[in-house]
N, C-alpha and C. Protein backbone atom coordinates (compact mmCIF):
# COMPACT_ATOMS: atom_id res chain seq x y z
N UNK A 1 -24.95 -59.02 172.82
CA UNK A 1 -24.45 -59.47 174.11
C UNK A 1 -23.20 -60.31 173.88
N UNK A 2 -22.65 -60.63 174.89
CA UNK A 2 -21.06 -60.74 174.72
C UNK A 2 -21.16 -62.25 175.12
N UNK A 3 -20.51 -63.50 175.37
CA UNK A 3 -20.54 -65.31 175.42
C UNK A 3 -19.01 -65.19 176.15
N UNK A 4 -19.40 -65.38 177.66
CA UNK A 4 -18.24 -65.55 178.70
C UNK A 4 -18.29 -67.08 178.37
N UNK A 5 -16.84 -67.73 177.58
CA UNK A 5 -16.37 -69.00 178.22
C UNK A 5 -16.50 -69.66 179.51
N UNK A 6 -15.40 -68.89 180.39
CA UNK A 6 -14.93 -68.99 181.19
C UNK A 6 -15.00 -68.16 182.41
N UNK A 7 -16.06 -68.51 183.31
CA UNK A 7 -16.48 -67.35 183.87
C UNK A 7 -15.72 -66.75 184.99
N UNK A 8 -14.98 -68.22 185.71
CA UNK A 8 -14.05 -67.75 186.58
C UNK A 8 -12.55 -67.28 185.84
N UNK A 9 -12.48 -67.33 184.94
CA UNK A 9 -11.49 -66.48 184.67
C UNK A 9 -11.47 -64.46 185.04
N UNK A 10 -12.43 -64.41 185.45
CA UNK A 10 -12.65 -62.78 185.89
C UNK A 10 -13.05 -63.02 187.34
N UNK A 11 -12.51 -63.76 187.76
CA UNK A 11 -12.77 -63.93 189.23
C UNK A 11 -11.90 -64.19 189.75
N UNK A 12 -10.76 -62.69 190.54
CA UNK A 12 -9.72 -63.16 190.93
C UNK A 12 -8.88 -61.83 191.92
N UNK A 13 -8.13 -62.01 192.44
CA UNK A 13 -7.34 -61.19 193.38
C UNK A 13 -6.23 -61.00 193.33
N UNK A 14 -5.69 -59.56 192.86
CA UNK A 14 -4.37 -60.00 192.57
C UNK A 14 -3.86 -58.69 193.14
N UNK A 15 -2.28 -58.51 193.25
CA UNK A 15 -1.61 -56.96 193.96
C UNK A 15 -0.51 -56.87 193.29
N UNK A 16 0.04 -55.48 193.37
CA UNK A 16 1.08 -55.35 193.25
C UNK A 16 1.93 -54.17 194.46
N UNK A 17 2.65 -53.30 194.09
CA UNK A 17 3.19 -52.93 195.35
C UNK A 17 2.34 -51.60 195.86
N UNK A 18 1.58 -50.88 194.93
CA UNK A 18 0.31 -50.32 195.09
C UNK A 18 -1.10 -50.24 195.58
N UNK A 19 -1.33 -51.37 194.63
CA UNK A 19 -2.70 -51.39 194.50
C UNK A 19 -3.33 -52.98 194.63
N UNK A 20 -4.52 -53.05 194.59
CA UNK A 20 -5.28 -54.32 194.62
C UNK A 20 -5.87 -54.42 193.57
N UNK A 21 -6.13 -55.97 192.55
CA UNK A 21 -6.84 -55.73 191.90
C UNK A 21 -7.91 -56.61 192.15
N UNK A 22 -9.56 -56.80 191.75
CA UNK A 22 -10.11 -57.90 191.77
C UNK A 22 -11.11 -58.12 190.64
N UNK A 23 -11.27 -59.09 190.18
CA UNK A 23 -11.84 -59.05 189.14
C UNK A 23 -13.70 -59.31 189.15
N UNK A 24 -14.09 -58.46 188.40
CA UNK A 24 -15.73 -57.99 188.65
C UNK A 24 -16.86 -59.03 188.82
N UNK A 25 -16.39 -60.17 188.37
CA UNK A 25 -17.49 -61.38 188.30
C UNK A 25 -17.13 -61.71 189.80
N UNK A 26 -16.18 -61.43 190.39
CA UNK A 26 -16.37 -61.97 191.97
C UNK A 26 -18.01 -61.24 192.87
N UNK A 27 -18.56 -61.73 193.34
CA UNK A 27 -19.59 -61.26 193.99
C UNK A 27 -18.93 -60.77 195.73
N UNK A 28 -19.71 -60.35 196.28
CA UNK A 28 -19.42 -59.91 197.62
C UNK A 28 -18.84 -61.14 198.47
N UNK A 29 -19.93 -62.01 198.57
CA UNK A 29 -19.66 -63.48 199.33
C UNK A 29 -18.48 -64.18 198.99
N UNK A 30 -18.32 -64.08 198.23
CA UNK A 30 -16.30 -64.53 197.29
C UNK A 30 -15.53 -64.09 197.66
N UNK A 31 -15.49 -62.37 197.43
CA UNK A 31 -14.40 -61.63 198.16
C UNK A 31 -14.59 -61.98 200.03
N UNK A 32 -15.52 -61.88 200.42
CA UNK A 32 -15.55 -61.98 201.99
C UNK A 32 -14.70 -63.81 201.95
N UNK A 33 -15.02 -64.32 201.48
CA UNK A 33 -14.12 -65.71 201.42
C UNK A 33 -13.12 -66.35 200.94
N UNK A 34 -12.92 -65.28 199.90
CA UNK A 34 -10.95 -65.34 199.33
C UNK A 34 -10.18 -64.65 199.78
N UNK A 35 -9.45 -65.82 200.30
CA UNK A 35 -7.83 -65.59 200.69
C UNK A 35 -7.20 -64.56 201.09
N UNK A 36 -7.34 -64.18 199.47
CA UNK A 36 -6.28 -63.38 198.86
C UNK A 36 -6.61 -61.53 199.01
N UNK A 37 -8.00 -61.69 199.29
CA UNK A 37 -8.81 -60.25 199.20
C UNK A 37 -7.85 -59.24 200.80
N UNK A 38 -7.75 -58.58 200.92
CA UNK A 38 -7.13 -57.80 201.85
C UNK A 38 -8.03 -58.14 202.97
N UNK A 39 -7.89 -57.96 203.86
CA UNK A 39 -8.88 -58.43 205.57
C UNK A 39 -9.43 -56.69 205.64
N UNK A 40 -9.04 -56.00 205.44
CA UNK A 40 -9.46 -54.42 205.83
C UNK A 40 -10.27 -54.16 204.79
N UNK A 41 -10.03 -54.51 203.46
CA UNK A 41 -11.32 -54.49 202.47
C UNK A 41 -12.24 -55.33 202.72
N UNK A 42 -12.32 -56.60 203.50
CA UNK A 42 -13.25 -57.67 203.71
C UNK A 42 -14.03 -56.81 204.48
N UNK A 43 -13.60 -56.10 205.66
CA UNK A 43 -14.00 -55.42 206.69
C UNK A 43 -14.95 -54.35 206.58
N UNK A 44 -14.34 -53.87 205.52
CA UNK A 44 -15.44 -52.33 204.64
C UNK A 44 -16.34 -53.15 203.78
N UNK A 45 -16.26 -54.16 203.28
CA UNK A 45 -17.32 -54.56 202.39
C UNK A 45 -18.47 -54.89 203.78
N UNK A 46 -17.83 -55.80 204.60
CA UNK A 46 -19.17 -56.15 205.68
C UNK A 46 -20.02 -54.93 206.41
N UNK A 47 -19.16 -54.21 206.65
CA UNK A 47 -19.38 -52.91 207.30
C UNK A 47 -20.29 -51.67 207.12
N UNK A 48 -19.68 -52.16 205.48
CA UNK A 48 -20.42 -50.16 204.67
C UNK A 48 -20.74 -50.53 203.49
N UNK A 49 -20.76 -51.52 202.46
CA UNK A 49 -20.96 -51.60 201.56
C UNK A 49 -22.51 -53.02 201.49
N UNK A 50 -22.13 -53.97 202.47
CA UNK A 50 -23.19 -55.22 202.48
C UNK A 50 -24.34 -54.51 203.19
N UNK A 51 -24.64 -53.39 203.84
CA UNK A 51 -25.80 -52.88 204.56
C UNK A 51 -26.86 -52.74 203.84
N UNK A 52 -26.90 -52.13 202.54
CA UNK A 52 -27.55 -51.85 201.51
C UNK A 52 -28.36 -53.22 200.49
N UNK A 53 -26.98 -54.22 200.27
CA UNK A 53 -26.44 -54.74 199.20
C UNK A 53 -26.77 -56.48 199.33
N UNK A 54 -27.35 -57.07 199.02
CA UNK A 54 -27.45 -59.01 198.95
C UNK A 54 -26.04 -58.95 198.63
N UNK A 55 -25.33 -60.12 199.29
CA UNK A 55 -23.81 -60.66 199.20
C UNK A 55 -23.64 -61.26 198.02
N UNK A 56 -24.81 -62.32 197.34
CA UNK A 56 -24.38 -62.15 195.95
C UNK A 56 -24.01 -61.80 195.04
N UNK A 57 -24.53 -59.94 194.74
CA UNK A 57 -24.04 -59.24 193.79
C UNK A 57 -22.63 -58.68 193.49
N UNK A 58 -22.62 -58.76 192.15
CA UNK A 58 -21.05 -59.36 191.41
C UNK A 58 -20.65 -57.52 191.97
N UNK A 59 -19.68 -57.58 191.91
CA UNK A 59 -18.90 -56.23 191.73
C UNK A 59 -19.17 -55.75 190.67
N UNK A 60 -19.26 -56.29 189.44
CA UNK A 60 -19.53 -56.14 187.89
C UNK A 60 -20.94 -55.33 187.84
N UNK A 61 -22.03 -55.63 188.28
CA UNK A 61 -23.05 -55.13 188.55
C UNK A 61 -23.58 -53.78 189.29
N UNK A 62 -22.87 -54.12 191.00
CA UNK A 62 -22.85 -52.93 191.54
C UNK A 62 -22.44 -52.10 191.03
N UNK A 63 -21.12 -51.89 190.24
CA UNK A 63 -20.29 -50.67 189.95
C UNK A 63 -20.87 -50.17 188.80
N UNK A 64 -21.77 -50.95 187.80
CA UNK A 64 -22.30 -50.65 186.88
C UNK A 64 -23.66 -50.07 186.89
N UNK A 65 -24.23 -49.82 188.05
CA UNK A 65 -25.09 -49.37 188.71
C UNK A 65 -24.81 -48.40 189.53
N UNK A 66 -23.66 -48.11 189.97
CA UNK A 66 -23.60 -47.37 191.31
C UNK A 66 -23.54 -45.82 190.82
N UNK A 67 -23.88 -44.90 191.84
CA UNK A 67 -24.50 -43.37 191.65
C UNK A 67 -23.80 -42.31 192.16
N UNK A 68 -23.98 -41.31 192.62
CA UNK A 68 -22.59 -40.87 193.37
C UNK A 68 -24.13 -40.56 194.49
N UNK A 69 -25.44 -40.51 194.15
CA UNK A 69 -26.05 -40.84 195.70
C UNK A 69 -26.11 -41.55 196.34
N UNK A 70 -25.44 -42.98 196.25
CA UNK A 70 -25.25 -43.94 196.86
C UNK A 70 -24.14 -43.73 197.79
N UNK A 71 -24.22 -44.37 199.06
CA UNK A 71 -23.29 -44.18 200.21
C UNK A 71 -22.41 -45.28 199.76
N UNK A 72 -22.35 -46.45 198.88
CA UNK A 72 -21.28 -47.16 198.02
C UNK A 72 -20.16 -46.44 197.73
N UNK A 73 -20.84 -45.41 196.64
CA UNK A 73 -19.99 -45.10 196.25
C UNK A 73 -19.18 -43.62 196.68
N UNK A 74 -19.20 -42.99 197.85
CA UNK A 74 -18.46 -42.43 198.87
C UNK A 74 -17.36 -43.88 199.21
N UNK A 75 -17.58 -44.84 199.44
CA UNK A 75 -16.54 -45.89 200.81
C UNK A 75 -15.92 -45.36 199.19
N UNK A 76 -16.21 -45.82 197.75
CA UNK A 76 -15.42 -46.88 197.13
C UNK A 76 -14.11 -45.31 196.87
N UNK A 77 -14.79 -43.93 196.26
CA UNK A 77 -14.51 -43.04 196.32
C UNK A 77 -13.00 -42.57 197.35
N UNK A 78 -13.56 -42.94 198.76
CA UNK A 78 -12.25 -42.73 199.88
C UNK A 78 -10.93 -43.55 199.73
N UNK A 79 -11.51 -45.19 198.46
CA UNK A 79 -10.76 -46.02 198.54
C UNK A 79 -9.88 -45.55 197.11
N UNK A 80 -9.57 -44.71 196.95
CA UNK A 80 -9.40 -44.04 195.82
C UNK A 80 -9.21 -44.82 194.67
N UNK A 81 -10.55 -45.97 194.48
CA UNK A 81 -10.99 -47.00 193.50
C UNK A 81 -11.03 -46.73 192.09
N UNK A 82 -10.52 -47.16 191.24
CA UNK A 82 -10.83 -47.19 190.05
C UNK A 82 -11.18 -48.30 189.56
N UNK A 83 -11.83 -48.36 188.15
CA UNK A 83 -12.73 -49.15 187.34
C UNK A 83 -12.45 -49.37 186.09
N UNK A 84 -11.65 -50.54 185.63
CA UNK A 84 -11.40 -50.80 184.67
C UNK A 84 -12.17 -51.10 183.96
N UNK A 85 -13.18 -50.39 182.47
CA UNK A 85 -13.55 -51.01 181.50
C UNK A 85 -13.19 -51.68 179.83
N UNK A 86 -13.77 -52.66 180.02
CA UNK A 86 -13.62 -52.50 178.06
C UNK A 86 -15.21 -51.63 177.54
N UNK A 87 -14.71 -51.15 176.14
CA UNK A 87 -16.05 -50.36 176.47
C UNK A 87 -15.99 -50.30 174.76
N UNK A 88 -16.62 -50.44 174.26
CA UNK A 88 -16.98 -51.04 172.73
C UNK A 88 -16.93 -49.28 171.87
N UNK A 89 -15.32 -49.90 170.82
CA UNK A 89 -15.53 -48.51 169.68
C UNK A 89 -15.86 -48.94 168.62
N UNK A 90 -16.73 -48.46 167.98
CA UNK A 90 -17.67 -48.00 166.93
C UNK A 90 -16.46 -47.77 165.56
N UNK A 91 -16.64 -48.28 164.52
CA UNK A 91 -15.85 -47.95 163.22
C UNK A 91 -15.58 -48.88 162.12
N UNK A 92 -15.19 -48.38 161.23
CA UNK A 92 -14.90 -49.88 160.31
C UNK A 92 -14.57 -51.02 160.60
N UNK A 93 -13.75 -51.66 162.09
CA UNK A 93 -13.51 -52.55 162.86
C UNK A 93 -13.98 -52.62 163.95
N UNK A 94 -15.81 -52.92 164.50
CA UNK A 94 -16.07 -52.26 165.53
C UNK A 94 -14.45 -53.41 166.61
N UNK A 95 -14.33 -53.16 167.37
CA UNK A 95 -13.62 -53.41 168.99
C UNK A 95 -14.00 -52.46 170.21
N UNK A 96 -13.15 -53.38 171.37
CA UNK A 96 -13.22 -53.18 172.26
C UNK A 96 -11.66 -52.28 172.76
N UNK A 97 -12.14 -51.45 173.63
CA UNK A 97 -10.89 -50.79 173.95
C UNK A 97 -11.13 -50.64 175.39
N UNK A 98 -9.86 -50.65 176.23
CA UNK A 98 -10.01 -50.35 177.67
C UNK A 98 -9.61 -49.01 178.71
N UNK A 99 -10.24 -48.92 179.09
CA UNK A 99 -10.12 -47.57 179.86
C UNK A 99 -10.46 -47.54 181.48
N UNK A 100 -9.60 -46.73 181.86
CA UNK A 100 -9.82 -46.56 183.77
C UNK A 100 -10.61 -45.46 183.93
N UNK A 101 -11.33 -45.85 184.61
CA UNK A 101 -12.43 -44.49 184.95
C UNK A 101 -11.90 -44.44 186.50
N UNK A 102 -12.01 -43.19 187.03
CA UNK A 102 -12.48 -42.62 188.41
C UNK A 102 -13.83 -42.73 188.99
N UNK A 103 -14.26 -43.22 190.10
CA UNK A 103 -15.03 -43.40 190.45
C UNK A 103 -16.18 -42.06 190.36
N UNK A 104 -15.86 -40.92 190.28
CA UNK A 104 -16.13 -39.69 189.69
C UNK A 104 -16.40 -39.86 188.47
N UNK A 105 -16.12 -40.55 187.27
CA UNK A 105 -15.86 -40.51 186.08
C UNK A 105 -17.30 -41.35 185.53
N UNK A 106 -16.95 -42.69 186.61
CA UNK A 106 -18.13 -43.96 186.30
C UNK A 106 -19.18 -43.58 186.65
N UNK A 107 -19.49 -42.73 187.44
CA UNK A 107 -20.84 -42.43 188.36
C UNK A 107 -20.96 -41.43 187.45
N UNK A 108 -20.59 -40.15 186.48
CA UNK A 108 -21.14 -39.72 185.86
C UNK A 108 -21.87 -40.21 184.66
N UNK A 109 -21.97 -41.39 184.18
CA UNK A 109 -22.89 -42.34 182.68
C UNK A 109 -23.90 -42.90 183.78
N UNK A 110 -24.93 -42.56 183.59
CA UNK A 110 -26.12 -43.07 183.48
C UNK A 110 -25.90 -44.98 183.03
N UNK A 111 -26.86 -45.59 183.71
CA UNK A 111 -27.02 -47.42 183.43
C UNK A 111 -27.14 -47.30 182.09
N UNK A 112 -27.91 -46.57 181.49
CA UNK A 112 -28.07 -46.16 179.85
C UNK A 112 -27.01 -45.85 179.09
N UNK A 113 -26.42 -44.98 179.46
CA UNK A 113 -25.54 -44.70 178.63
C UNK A 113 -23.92 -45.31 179.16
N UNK A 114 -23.82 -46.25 179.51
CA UNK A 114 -23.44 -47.20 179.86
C UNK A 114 -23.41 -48.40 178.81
N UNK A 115 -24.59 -48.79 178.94
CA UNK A 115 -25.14 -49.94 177.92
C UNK A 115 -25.27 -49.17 176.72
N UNK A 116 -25.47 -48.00 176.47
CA UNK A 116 -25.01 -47.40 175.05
C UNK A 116 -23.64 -47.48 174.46
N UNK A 117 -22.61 -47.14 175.77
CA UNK A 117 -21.29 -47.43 175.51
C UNK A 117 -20.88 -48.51 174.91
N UNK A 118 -21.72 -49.73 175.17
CA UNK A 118 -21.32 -51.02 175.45
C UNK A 118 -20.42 -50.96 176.43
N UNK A 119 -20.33 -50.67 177.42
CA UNK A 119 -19.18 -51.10 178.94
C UNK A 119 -19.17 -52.59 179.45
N UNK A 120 -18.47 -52.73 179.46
CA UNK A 120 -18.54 -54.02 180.64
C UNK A 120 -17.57 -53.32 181.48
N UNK A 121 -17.95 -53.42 182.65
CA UNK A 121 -16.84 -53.29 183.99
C UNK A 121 -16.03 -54.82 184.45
N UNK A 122 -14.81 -54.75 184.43
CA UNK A 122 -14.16 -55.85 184.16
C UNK A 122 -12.70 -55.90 185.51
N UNK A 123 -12.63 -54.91 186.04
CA UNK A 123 -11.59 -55.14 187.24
C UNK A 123 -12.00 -53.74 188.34
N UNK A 124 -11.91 -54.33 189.97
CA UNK A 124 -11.80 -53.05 190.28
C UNK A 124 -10.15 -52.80 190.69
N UNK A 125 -10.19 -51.45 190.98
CA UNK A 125 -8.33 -51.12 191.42
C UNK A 125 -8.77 -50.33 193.05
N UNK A 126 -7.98 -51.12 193.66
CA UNK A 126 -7.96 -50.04 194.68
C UNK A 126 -6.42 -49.57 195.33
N UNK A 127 -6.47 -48.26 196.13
CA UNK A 127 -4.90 -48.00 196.12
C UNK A 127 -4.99 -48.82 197.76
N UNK A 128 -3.57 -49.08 197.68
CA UNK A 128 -3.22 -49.64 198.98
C UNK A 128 -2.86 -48.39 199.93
N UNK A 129 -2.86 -47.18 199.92
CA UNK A 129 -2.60 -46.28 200.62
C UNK A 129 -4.19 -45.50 200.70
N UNK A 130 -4.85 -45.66 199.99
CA UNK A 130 -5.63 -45.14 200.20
C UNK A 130 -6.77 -45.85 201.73
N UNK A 131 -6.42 -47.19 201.09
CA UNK A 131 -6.96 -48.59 201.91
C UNK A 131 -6.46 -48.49 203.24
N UNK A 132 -5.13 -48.43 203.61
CA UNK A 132 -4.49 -47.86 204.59
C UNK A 132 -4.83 -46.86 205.57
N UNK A 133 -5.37 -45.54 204.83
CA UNK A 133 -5.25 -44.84 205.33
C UNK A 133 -7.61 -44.79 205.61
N UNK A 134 -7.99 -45.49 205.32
CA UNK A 134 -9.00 -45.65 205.96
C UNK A 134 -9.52 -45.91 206.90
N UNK A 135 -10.35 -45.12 207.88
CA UNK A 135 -10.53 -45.01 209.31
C UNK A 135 -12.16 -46.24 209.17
N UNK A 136 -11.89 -47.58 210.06
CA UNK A 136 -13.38 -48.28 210.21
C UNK A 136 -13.79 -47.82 211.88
């Protein structure tokens, strides 16, 4: 298992002229109360994603859990979301290396083979056009 220092350091909201980013240790109740989180993503989290879901749970968790039978992961899917991991390589130096999955991509590993990977899910991405162009 991995020794987070600093826990709010992965707890955070950030953009660029694209996309959104937020970082996975934020839980639902955080994003619905930071700032910085988009108001139309606040809106889909209350809407379509908290129906299911306790407001506590981290993003880090859900996404590391989530299925493609889950109606989650359709919203996150439309939001044409991606999932930044570090995800542990194996070799004379074991490390960590990072990779973007598709929400297509993440929902295909099993919670198992996941934690076989060693994954941590560590940012989500969402497109701002995609976000845009979402009908609530």
């Amino acid at each position: 298992m991995y020794n987070i220092v600093n826990e709010d350091d992965f707890k955070y909201t950030m953009q660029d002229v694209s996309r959104y980013y937020l970082g996975c240790r934020l839980s639902y109740a955080e994003i619905l109360s930071e700032e910085m989180a988009p108001f139309k993503f606040k809106t889909i989290v209350e809407r379509y994603i908290l129906k299911d879901i306790d407001s506590s749970t981290t993003l880090e968790s859900h996404l590391y859990h989530l299925t493609e039978e889950d109606f989650e992961w359709r919203v996150y899917k439309q939001l044409k979301a991606k999932v930044r991991v570090s995800q542990l390589k194996m070799g004379s130096a074991d490390h960590y290396q990072e990779k973007v999955y598709t929400m297509n991509q993440l929902a295909a590993f099993s919670a198992k083979e996941k934690e076989e990977a060693g994954m941590i899910i560590r940012e989500l991405v969402i497109s701002k056009l995609a976000l845009l162009a979402f009908s609530i």
